[in-house]
N, C-alpha and C. Protein backbone atom coordinates (compact mmCIF):
# COMPACT_ATOMS: atom_id res chain seq x y z
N UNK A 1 187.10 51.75 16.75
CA UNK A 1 186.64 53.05 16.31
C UNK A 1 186.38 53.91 17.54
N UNK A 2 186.58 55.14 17.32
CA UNK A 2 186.92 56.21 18.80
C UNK A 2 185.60 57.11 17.86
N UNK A 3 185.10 57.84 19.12
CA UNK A 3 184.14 58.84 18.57
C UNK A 3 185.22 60.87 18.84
N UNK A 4 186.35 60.32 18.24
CA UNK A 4 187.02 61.47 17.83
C UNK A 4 187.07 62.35 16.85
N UNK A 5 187.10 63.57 16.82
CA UNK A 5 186.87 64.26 15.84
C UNK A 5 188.27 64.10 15.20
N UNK A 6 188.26 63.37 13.40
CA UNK A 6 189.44 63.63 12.60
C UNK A 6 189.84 65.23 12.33
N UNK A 7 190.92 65.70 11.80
CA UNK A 7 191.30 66.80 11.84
C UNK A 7 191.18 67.21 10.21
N UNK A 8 190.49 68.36 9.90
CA UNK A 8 190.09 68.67 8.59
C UNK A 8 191.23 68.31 7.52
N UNK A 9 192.55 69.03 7.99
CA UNK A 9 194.04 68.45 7.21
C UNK A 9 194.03 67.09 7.01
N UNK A 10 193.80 65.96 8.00
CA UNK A 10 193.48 64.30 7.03
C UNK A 10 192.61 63.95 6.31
N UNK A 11 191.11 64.71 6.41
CA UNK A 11 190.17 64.49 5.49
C UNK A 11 190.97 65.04 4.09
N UNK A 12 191.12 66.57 4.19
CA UNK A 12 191.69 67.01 2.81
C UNK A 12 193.00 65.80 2.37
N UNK A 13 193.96 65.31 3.14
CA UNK A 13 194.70 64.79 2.66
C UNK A 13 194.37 63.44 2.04
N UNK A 14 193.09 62.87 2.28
CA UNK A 14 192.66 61.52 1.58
C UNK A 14 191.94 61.75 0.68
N UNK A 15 191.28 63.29 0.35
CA UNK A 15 190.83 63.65 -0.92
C UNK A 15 191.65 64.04 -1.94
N UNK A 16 192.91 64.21 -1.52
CA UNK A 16 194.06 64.31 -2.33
C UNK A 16 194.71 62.76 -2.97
N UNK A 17 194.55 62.11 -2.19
CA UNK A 17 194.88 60.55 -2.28
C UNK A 17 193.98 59.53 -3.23
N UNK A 18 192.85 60.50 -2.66
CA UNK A 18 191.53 59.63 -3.76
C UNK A 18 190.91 60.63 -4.41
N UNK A 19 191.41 61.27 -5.30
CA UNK A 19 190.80 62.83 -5.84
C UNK A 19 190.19 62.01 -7.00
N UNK A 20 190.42 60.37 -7.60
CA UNK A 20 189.57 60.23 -9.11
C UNK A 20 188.56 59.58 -8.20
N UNK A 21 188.05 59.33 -7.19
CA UNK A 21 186.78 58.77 -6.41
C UNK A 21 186.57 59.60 -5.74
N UNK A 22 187.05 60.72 -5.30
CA UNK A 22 186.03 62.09 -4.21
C UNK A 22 186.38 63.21 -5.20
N UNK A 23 184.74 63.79 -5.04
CA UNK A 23 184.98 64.98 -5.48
C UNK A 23 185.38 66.03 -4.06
N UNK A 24 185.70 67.57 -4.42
CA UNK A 24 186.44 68.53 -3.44
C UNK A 24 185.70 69.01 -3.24
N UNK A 25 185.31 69.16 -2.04
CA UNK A 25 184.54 70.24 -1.27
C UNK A 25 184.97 71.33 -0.83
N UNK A 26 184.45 72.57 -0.36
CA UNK A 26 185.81 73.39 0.31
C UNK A 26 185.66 72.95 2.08
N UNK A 27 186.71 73.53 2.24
CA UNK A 27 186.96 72.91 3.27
C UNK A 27 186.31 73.40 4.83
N UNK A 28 185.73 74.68 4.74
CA UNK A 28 184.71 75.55 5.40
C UNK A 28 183.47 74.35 5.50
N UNK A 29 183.09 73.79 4.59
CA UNK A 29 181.82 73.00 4.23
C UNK A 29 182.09 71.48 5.16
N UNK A 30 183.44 71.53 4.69
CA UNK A 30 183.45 69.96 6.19
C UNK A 30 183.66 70.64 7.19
N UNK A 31 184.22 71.36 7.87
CA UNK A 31 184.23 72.07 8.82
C UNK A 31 183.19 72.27 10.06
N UNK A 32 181.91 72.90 8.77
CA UNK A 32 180.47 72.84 9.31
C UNK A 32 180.01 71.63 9.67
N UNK A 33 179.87 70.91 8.64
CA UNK A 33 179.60 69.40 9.26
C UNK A 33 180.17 68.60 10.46
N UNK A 34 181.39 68.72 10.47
CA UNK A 34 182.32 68.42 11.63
C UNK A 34 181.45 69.19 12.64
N UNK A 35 181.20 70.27 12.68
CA UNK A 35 180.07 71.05 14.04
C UNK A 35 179.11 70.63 14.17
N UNK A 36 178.58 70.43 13.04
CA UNK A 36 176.89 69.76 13.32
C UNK A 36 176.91 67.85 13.51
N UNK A 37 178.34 67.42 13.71
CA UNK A 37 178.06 65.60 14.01
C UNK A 37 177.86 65.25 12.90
N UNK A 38 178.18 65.65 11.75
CA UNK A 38 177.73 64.99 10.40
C UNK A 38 179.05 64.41 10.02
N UNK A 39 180.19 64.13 10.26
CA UNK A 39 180.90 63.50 10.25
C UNK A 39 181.72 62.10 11.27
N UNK A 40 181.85 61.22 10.80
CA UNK A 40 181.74 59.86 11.74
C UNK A 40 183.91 59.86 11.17
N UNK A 41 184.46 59.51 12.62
CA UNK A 41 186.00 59.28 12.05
C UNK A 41 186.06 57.69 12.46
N UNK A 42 187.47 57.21 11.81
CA UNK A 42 187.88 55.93 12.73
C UNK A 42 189.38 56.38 12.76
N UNK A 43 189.64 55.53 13.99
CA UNK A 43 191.24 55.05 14.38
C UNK A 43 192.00 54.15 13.83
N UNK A 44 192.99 54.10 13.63
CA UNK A 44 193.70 52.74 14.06
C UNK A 44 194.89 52.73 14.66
N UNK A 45 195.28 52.25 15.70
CA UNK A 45 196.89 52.30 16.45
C UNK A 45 196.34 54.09 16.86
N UNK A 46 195.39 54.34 17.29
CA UNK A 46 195.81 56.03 17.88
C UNK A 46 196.02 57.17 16.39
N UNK A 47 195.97 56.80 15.10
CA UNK A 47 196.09 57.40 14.40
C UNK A 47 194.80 57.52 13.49
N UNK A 48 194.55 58.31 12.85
CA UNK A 48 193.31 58.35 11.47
C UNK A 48 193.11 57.57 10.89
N UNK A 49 192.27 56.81 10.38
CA UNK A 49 191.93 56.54 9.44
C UNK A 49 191.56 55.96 8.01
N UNK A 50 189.85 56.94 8.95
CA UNK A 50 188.68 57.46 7.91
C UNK A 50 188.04 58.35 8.21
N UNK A 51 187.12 58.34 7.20
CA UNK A 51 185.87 59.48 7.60
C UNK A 51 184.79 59.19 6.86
N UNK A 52 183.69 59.22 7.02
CA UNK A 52 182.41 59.07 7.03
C UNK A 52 181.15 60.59 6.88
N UNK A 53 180.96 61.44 6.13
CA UNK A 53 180.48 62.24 5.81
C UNK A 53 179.58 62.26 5.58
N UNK A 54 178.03 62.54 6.53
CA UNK A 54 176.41 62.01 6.39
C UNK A 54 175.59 63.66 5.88
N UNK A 55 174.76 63.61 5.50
CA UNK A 55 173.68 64.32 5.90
C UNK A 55 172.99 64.42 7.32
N UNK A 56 172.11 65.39 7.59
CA UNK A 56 171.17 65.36 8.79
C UNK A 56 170.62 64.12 9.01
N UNK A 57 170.27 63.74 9.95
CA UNK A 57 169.10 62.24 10.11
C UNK A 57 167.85 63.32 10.56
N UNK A 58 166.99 62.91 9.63
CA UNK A 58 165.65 63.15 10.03
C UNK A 58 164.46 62.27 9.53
N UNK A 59 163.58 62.15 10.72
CA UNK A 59 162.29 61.47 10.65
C UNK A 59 161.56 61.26 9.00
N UNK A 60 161.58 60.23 9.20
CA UNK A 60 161.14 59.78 7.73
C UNK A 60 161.88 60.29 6.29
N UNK A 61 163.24 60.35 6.11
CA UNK A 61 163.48 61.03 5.02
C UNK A 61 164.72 60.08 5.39
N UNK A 62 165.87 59.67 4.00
CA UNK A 62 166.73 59.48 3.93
C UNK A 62 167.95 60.11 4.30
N UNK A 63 168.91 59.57 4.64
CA UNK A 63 170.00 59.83 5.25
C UNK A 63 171.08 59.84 3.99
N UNK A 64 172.04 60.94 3.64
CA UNK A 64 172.77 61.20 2.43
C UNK A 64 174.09 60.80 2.41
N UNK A 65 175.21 59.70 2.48
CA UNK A 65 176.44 59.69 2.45
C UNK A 65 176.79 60.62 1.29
N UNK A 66 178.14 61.97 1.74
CA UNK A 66 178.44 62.37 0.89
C UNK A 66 179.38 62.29 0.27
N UNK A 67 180.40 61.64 1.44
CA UNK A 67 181.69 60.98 1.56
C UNK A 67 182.26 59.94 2.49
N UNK A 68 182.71 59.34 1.73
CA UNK A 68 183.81 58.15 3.16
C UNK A 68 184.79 57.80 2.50
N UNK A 69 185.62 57.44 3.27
CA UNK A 69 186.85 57.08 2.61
C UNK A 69 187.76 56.56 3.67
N UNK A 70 188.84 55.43 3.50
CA UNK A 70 189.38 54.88 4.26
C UNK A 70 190.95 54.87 3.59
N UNK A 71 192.13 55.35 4.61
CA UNK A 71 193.04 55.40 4.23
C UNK A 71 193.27 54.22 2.96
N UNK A 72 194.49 54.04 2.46
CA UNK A 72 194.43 52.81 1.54
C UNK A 72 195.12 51.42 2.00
N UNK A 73 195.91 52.26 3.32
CA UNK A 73 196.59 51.29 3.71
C UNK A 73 195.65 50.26 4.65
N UNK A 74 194.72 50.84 5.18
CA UNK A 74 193.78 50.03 6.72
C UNK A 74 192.71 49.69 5.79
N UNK A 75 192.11 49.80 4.50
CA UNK A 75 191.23 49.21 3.77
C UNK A 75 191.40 47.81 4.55
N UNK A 76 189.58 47.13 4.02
CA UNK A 76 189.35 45.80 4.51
C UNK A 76 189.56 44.95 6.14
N UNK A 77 189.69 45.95 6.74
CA UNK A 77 189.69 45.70 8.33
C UNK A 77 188.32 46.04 8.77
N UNK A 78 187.45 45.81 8.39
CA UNK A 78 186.27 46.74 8.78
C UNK A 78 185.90 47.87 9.43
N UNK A 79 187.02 49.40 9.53
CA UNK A 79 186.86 50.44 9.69
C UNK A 79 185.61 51.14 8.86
N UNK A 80 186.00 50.87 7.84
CA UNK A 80 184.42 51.28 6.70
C UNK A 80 182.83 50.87 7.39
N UNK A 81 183.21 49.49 7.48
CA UNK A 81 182.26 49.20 8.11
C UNK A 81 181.27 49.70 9.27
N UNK A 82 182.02 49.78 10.33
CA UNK A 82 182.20 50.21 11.48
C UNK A 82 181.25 51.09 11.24
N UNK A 83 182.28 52.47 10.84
CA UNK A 83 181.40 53.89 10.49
C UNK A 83 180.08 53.50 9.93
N UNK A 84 179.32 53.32 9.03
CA UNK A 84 178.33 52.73 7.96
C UNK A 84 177.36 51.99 9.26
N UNK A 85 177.97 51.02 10.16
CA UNK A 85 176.80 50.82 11.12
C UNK A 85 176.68 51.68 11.81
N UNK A 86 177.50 52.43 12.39
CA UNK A 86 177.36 53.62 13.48
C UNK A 86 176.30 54.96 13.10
N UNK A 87 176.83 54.88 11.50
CA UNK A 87 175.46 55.50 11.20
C UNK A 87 173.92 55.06 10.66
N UNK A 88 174.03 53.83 10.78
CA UNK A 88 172.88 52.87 10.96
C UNK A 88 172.10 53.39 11.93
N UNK A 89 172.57 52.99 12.87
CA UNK A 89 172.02 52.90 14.51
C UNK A 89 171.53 53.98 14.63
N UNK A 90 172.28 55.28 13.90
CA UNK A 90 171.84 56.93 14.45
C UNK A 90 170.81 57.11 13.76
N UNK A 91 170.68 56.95 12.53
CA UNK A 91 169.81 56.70 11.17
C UNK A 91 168.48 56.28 11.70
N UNK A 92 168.54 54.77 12.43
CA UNK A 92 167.38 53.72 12.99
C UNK A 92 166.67 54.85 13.87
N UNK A 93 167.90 55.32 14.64
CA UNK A 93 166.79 55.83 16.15
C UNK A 93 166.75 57.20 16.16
N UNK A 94 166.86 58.16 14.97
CA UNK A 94 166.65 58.79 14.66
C UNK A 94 165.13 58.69 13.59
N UNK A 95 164.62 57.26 13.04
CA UNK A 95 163.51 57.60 12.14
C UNK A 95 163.34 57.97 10.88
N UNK A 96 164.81 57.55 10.77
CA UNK A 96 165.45 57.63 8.96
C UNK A 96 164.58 56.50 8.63
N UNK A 97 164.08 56.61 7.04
CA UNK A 97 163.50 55.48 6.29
C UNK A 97 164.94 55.06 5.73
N UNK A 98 165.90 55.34 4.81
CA UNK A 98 166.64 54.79 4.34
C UNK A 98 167.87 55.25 4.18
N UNK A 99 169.29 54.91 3.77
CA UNK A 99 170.50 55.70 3.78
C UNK A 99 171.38 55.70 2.17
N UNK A 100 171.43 56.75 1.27
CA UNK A 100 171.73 57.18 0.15
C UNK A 100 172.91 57.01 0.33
N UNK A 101 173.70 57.23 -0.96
CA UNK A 101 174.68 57.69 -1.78
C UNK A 101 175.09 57.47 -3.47
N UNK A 102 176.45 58.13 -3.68
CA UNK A 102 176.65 57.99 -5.24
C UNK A 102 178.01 57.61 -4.98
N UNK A 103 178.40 57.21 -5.98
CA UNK A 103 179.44 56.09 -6.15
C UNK A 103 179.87 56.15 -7.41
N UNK A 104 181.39 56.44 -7.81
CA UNK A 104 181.53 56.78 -9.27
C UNK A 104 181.42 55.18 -9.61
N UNK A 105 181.36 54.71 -11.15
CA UNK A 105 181.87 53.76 -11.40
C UNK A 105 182.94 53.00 -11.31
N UNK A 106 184.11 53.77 -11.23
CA UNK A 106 185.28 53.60 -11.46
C UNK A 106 186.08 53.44 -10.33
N UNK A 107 185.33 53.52 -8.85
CA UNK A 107 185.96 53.45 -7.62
C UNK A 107 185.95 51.88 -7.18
N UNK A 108 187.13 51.59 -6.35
CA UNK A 108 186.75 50.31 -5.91
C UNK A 108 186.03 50.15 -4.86
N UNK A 109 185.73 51.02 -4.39
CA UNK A 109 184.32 51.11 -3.09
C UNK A 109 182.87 50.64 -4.06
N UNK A 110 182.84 49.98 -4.90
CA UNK A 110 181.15 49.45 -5.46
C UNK A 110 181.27 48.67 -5.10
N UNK A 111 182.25 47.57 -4.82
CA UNK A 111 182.18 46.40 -4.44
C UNK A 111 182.18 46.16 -2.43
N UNK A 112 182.40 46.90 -1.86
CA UNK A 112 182.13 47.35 -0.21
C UNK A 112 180.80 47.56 0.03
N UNK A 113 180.26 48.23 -1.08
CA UNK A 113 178.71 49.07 -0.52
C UNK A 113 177.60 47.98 -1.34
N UNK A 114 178.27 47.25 -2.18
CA UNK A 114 177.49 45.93 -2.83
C UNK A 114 177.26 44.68 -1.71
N UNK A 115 178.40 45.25 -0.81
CA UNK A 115 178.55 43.41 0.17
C UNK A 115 178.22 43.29 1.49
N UNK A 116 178.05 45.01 1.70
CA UNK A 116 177.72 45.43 3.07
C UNK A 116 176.08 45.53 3.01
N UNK A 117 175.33 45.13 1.80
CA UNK A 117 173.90 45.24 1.61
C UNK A 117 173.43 46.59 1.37
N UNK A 118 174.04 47.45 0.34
CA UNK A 118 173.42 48.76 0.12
C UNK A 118 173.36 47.83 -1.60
N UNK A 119 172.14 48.19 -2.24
CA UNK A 119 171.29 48.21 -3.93
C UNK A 119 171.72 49.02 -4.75
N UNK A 120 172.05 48.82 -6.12
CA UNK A 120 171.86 50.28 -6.96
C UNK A 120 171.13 50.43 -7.58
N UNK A 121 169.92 51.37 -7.37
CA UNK A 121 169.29 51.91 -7.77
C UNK A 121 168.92 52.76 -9.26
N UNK A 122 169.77 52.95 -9.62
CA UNK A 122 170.24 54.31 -10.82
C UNK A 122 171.74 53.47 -11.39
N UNK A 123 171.89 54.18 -12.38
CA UNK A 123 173.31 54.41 -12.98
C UNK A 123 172.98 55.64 -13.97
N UNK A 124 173.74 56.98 -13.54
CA UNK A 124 173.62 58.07 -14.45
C UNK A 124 175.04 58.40 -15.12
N UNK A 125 174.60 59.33 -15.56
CA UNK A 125 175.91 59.91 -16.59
C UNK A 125 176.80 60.75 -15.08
N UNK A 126 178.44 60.54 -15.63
CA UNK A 126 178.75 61.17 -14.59
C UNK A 126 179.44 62.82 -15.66
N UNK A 127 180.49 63.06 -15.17
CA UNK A 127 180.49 64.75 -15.66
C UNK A 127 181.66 64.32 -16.67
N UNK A 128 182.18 65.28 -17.32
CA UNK A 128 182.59 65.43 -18.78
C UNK A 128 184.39 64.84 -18.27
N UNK A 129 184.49 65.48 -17.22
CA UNK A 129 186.78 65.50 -17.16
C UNK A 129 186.34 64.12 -16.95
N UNK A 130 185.71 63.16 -16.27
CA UNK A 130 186.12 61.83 -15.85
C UNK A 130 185.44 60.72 -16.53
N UNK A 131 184.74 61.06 -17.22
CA UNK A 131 183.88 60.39 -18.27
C UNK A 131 183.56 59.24 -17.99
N UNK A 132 182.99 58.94 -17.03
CA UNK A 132 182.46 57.54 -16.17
C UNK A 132 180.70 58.11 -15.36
N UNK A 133 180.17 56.46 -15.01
CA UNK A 133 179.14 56.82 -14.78
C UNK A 133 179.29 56.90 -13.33
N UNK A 134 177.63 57.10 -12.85
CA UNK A 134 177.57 57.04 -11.31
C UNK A 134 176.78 56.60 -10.94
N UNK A 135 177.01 55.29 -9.67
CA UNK A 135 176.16 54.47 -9.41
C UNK A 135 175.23 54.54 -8.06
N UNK A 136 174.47 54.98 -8.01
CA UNK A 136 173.11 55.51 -6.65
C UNK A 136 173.04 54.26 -6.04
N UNK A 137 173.41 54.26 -5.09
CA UNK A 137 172.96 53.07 -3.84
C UNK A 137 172.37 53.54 -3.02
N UNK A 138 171.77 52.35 -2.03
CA UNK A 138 170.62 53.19 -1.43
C UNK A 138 170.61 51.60 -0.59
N UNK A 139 170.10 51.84 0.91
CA UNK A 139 169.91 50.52 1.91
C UNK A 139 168.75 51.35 2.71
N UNK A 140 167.24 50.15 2.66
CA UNK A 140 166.35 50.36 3.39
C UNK A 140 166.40 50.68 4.67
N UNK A 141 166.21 51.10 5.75
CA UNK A 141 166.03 50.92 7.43
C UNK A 141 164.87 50.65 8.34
N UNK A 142 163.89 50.92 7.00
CA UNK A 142 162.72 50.32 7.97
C UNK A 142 162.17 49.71 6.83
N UNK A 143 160.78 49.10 7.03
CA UNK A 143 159.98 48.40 6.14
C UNK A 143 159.24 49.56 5.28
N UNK A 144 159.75 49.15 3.69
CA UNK A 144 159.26 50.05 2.76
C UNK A 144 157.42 49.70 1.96
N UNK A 145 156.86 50.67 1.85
CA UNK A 145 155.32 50.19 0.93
C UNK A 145 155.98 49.62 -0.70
N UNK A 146 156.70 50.32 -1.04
CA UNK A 146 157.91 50.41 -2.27
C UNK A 146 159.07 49.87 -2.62
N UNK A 147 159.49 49.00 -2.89
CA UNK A 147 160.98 48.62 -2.63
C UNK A 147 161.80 49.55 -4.39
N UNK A 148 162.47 49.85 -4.64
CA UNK A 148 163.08 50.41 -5.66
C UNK A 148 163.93 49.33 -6.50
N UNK A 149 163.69 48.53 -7.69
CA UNK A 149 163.94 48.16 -8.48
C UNK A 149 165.71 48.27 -8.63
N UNK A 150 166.38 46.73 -8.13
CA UNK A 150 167.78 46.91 -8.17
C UNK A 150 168.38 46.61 -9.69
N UNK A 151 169.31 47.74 -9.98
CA UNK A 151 170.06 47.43 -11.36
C UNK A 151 171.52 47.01 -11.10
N UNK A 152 172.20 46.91 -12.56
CA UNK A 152 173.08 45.74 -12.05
C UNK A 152 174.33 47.81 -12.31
N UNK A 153 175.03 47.71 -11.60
CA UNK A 153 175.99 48.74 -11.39
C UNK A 153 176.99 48.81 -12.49
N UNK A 154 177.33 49.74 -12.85
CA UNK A 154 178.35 50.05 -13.32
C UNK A 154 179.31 49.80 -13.13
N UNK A 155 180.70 49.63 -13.98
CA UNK A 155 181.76 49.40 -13.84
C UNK A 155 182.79 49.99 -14.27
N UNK A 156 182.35 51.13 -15.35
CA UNK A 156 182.71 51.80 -16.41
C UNK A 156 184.26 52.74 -15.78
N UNK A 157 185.21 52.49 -16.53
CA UNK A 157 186.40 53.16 -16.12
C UNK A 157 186.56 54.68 -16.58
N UNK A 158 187.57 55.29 -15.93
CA UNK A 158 187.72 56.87 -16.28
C UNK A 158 188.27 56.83 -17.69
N UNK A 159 187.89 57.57 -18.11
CA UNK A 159 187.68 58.02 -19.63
C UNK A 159 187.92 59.59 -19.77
N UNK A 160 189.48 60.19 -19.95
CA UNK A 160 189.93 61.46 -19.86
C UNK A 160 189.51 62.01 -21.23
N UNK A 161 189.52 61.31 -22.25
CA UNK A 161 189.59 61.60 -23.73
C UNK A 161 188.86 63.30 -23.94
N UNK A 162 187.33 63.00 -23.44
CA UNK A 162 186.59 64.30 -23.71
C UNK A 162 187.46 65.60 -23.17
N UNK A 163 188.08 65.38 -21.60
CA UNK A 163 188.53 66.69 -21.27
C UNK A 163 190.08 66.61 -21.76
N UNK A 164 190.36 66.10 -21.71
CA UNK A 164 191.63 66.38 -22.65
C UNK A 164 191.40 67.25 -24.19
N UNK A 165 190.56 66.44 -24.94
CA UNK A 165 190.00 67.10 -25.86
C UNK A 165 189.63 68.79 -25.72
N UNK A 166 188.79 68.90 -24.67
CA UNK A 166 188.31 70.39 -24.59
C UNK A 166 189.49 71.11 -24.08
N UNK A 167 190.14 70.89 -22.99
CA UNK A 167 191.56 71.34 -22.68
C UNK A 167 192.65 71.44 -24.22
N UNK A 168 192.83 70.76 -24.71
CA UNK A 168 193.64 71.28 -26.29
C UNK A 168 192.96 72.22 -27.03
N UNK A 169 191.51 72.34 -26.62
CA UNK A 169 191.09 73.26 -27.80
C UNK A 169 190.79 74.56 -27.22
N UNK A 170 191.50 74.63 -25.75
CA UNK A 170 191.70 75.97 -25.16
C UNK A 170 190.39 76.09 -24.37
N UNK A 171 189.65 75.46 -23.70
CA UNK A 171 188.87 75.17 -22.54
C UNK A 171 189.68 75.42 -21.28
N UNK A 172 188.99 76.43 -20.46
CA UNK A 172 189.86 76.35 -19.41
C UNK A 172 189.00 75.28 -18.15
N UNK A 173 189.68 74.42 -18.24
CA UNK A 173 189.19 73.61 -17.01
C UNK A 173 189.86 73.34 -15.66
N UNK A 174 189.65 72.92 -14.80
CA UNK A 174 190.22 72.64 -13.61
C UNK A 174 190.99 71.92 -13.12
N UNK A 175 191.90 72.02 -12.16
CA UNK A 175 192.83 70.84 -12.33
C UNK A 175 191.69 69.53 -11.39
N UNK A 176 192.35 68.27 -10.90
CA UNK A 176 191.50 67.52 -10.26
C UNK A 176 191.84 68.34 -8.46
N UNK A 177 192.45 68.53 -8.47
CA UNK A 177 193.35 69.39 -7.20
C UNK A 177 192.43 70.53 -6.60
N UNK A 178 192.06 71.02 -7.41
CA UNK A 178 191.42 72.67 -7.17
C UNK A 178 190.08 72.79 -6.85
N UNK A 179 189.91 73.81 -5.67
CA UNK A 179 188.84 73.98 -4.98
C UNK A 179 188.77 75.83 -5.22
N UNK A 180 189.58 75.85 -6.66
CA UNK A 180 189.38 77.57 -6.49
C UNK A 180 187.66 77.90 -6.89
N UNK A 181 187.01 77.04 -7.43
CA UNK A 181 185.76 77.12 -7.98
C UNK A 181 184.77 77.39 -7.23
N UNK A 182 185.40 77.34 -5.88
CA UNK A 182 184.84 77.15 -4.70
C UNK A 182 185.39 78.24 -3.61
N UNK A 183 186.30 79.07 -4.01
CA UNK A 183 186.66 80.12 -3.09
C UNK A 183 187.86 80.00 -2.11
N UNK A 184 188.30 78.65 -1.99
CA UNK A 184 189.13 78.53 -1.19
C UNK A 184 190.52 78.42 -1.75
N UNK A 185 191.34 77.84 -0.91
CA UNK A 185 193.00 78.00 -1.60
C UNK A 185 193.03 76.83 -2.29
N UNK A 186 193.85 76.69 -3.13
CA UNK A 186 194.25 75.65 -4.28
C UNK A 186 194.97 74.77 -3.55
């Protein structure tokens, strides 16, 4: 792993790749992050990829994964990994209590963030086009007064039926593609 900045065009292109496990951001919004260090990349052979998409680290407050994602081809080499400790370490000595995220059901990343020692916490409803739930993980970093009650995760597959449904009955909805909702180009 290189501490190189990935280039916004491969992030967008693996949200295109994994558009039923990432939702779209616009692309101004990674951009920013990319400025402020909130994004962690990896290599492999001199080429991309992943990416790793955090929140701020600050003193006593949790740390937010908002995204990661690893090409499909370099999966299971521990690139994922990698990133996830790197932001450990920043997390630790920064004074983070703990490090978040959400996780559709339906992705095969529950079983990475299950083995790498992140809990799930929650399982909520996820949104109407993908009709699956979402599973809140969450890994301590320091010693808690509280520990949060682990549930057993979801598994629940995508389920188009509802938006299909509202789409025939003349709903205008979005494609999975589109970030016009968001101002930017399609």
């Amino acid at each position: 792993m290189i501490a190189v900045s990935i280039p916004v065009s491969y992030i967008d292109k693996l949200q295109h790749e994994n558009a039923d496990d990432l939702a779209f951001y616009p692309l101004s919004t990674l951009q920013d992050a990319m400025s402020a260090g909130q994004v962690l990349s990896c290599y492999e052979n001199g080429e991309p990829a992943g990416y790793l998409w955090h929140g701020p680290i600050r003193h006593g407050r949790d740390v937010t994964i908002y995204q990661a994602c690893i090409d499909y081809e370099l999966r299971r080499q521990q690139l994922g990994f990698g990133m996830v400790r790197q932001l450990i370490d920043s997390a630790r000595a920064g004074g983070a209590t703990g490090i978040r995220l959400r996780c559709a059901s339906s992705a095969m990343s529950n079983t990475f963030w299950v083995t790498i020692g992140f809990y799930c916490t929650l399982v909520s409803a996820g949104g109407i086009k993908r009709g699956r739930s979402i599973n809140h993980y969450r890994t301590d970093l320091a010693a808690t007064l509280f520990v949060l009650p682990g549930v057993t995760p979801s598994d629940q597959a995508i389920d188009l039926r509802a938006y299909q449904r509202m789409k025939a009955n003349g709903v205008a909805m979005p494609s999975r593609f589109s970030r016009k909702h968001y101002g930017d180009a399609p």
